[in-house]
C-alpha atoms as a PDB file:
ATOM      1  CA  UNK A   1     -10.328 -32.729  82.116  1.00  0.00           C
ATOM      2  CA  UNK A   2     -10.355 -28.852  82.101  1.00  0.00           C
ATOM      3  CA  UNK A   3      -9.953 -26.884  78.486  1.00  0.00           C
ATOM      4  CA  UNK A   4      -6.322 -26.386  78.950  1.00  0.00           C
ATOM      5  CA  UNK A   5      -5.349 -30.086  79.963  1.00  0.00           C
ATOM      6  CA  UNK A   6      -7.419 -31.485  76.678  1.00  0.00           C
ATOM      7  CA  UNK A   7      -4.991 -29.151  74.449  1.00  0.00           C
ATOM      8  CA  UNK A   8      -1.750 -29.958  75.950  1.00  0.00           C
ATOM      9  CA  UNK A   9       0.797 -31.593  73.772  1.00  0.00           C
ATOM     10  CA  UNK A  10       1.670 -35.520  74.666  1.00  0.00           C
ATOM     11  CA  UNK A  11       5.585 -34.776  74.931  1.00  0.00           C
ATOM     12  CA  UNK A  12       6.527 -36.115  72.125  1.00  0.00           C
ATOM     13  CA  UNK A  13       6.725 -33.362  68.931  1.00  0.00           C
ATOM     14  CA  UNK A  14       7.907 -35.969  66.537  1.00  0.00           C
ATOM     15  CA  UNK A  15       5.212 -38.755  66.967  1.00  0.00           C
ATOM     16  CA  UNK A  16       1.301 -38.614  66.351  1.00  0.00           C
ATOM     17  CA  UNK A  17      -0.493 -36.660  69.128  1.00  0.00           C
ATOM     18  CA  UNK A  18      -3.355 -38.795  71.382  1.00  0.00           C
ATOM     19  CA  UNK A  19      -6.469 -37.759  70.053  1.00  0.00           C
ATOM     20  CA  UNK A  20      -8.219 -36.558  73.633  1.00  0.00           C
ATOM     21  CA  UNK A  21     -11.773 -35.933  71.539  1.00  0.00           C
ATOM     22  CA  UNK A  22     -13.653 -37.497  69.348  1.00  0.00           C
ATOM     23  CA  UNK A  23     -15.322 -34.294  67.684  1.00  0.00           C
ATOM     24  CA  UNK A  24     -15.085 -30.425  68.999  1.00  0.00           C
ATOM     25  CA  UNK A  25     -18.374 -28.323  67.886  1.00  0.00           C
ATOM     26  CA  UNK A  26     -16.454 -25.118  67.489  1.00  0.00           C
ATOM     27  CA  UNK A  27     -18.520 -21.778  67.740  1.00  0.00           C
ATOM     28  CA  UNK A  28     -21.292 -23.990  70.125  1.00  0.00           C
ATOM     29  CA  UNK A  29     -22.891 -20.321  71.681  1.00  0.00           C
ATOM     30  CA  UNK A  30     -23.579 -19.395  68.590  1.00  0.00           C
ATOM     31  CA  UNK A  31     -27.400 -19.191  67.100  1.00  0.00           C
ATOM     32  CA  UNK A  32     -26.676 -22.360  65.222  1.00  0.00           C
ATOM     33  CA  UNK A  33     -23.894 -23.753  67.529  1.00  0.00           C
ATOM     34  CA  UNK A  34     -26.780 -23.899  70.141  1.00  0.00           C
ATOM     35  CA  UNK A  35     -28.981 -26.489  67.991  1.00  0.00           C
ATOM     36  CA  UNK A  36     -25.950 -28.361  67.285  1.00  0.00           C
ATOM     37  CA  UNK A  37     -25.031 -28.606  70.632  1.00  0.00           C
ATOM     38  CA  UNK A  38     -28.220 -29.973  72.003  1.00  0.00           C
ATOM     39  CA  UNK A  39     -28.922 -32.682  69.254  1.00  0.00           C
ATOM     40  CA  UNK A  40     -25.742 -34.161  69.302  1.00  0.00           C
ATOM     41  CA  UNK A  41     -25.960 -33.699  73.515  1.00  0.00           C
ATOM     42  CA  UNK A  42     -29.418 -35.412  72.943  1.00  0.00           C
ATOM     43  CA  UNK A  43     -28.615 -37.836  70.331  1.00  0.00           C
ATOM     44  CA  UNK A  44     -25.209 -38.877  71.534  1.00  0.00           C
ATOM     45  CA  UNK A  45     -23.975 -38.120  74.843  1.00  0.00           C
ATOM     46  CA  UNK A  46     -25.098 -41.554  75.762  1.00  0.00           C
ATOM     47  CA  UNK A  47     -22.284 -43.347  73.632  1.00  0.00           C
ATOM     48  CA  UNK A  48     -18.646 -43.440  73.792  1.00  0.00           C
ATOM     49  CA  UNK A  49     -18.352 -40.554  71.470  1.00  0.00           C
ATOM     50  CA  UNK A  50     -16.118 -38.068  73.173  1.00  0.00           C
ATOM     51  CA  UNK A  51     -17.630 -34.595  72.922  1.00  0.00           C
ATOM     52  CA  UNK A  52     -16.562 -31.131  73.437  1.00  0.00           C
ATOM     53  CA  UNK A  53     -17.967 -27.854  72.628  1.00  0.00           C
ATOM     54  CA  UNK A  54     -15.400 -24.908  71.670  1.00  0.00           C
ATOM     55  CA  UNK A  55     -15.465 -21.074  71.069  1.00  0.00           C
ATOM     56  CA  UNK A  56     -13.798 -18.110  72.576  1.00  0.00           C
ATOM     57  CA  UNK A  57     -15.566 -17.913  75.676  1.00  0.00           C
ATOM     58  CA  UNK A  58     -15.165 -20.276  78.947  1.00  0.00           C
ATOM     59  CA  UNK A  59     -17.878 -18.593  80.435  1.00  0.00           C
ATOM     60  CA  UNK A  60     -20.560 -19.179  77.863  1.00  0.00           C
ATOM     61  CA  UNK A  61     -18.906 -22.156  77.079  1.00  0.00           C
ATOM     62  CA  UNK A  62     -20.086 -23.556  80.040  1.00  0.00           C
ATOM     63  CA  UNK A  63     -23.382 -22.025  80.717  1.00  0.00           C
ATOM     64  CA  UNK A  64     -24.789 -23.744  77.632  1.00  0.00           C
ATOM     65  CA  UNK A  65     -23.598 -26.830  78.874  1.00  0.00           C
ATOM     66  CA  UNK A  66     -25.189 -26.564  81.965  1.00  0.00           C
ATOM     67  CA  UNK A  67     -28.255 -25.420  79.943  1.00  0.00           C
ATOM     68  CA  UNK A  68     -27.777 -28.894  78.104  1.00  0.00           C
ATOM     69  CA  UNK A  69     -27.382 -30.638  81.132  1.00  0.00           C
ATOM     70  CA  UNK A  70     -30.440 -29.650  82.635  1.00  0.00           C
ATOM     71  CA  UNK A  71     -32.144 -31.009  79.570  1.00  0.00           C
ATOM     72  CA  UNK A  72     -29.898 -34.243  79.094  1.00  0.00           C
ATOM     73  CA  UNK A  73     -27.924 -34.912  82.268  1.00  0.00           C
ATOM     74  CA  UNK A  74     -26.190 -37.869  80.627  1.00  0.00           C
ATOM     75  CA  UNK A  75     -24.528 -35.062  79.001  1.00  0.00           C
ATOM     76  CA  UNK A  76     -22.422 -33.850  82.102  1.00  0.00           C
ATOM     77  CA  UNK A  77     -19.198 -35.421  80.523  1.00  0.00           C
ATOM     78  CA  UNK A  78     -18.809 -32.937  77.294  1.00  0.00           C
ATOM     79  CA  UNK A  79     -15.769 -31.347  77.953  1.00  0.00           C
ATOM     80  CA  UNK A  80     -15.023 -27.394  76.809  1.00  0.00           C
ATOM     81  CA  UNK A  81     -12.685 -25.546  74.827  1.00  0.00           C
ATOM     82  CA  UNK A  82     -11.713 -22.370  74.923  1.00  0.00           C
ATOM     83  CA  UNK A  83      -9.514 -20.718  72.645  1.00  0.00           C
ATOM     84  CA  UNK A  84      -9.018 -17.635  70.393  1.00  0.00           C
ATOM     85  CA  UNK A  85     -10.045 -18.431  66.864  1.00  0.00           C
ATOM     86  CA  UNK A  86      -7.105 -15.986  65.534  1.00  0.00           C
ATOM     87  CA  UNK A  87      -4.491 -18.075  67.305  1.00  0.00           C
ATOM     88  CA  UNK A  88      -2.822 -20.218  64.874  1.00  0.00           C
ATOM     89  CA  UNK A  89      -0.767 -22.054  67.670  1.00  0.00           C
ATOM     90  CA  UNK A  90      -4.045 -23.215  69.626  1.00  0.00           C
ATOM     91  CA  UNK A  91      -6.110 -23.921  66.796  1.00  0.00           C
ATOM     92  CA  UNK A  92      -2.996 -26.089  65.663  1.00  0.00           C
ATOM     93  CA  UNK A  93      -2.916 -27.730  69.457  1.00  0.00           C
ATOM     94  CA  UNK A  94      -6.998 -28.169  69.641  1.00  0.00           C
ATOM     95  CA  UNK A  95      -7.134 -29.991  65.706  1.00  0.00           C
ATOM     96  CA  UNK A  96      -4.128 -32.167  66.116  1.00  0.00           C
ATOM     97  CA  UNK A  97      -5.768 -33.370  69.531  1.00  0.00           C
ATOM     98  CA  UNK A  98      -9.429 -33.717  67.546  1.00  0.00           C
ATOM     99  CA  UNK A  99     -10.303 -36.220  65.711  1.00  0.00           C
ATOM    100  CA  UNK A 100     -13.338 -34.222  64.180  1.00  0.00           C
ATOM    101  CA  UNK A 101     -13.402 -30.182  64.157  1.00  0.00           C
ATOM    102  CA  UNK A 102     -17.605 -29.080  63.332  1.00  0.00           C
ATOM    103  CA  UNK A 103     -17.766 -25.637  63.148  1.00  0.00           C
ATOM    104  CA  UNK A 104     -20.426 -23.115  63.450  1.00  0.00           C
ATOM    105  CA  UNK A 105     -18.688 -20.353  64.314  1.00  0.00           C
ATOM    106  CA  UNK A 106     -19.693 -16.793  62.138  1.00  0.00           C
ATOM    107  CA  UNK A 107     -18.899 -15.000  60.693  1.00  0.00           C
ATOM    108  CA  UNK A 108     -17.052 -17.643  58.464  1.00  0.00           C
ATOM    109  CA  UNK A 109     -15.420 -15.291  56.619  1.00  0.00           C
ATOM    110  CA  UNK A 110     -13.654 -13.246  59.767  1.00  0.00           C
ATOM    111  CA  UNK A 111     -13.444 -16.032  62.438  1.00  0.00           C
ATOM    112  CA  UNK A 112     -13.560 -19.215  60.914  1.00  0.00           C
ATOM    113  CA  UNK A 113     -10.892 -19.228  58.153  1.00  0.00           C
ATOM    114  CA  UNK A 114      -7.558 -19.935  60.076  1.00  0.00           C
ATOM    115  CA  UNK A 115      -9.290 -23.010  61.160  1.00  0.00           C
END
């Protein structure tokens, strides 16, 4: 499932959304995003637990999970997210389709409050 698919309303605006993830680490290129990203990669990417990690960039995004991956390969299936923190319509989209939002991302203060 690509970043876009995973954040796509089920068709139905009245109803309760499908919950796509099980928990998003948001901010996951970040100094401490990084360590969170490769315990729970190490620690859980082996169960059902659907993971994804989020922040702004696609690109980064998905170098540190192939980074991860070369360290834990059963961790090929964490999806990615990629979003602008400041948008209150994707933020919206990515919670409502999460059933756990961990965030990392700093400065809390300037990027992390709308979420």
């Amino acid at each position: 499932m690509n970043a876009t698919k995973a954040m796509e309303t089920n068709g139905n605006d009245n109803g309760p959304k499908t919950r796509v993830i099980d928990l998003v680490l948001w901010g996951a290129t970040g100094f401490t995003g990084r360590i969170a990203a490769r315990y729970l990669a190490s620690n859980y990417a082996e169960t059902s637990l659907r993971l994804a990690f989020g922040g702004r960039s696609a690109e980064r995004l998905e170098q540190l999970k192939e980074e991860v991956v070369g360290d834990v390969p059963e961790a090929s299936g964490i999806e990615i997210v990629a979003g602008d923190s400041m948008d209150r319509a994707f933020l919206d989209a990515m919670a409502s389709q999460t059933k756990v939002v961990c965030t990392t991302v700093g400065p809390y203060a300037r990027y992390g409050a709308g979420l």
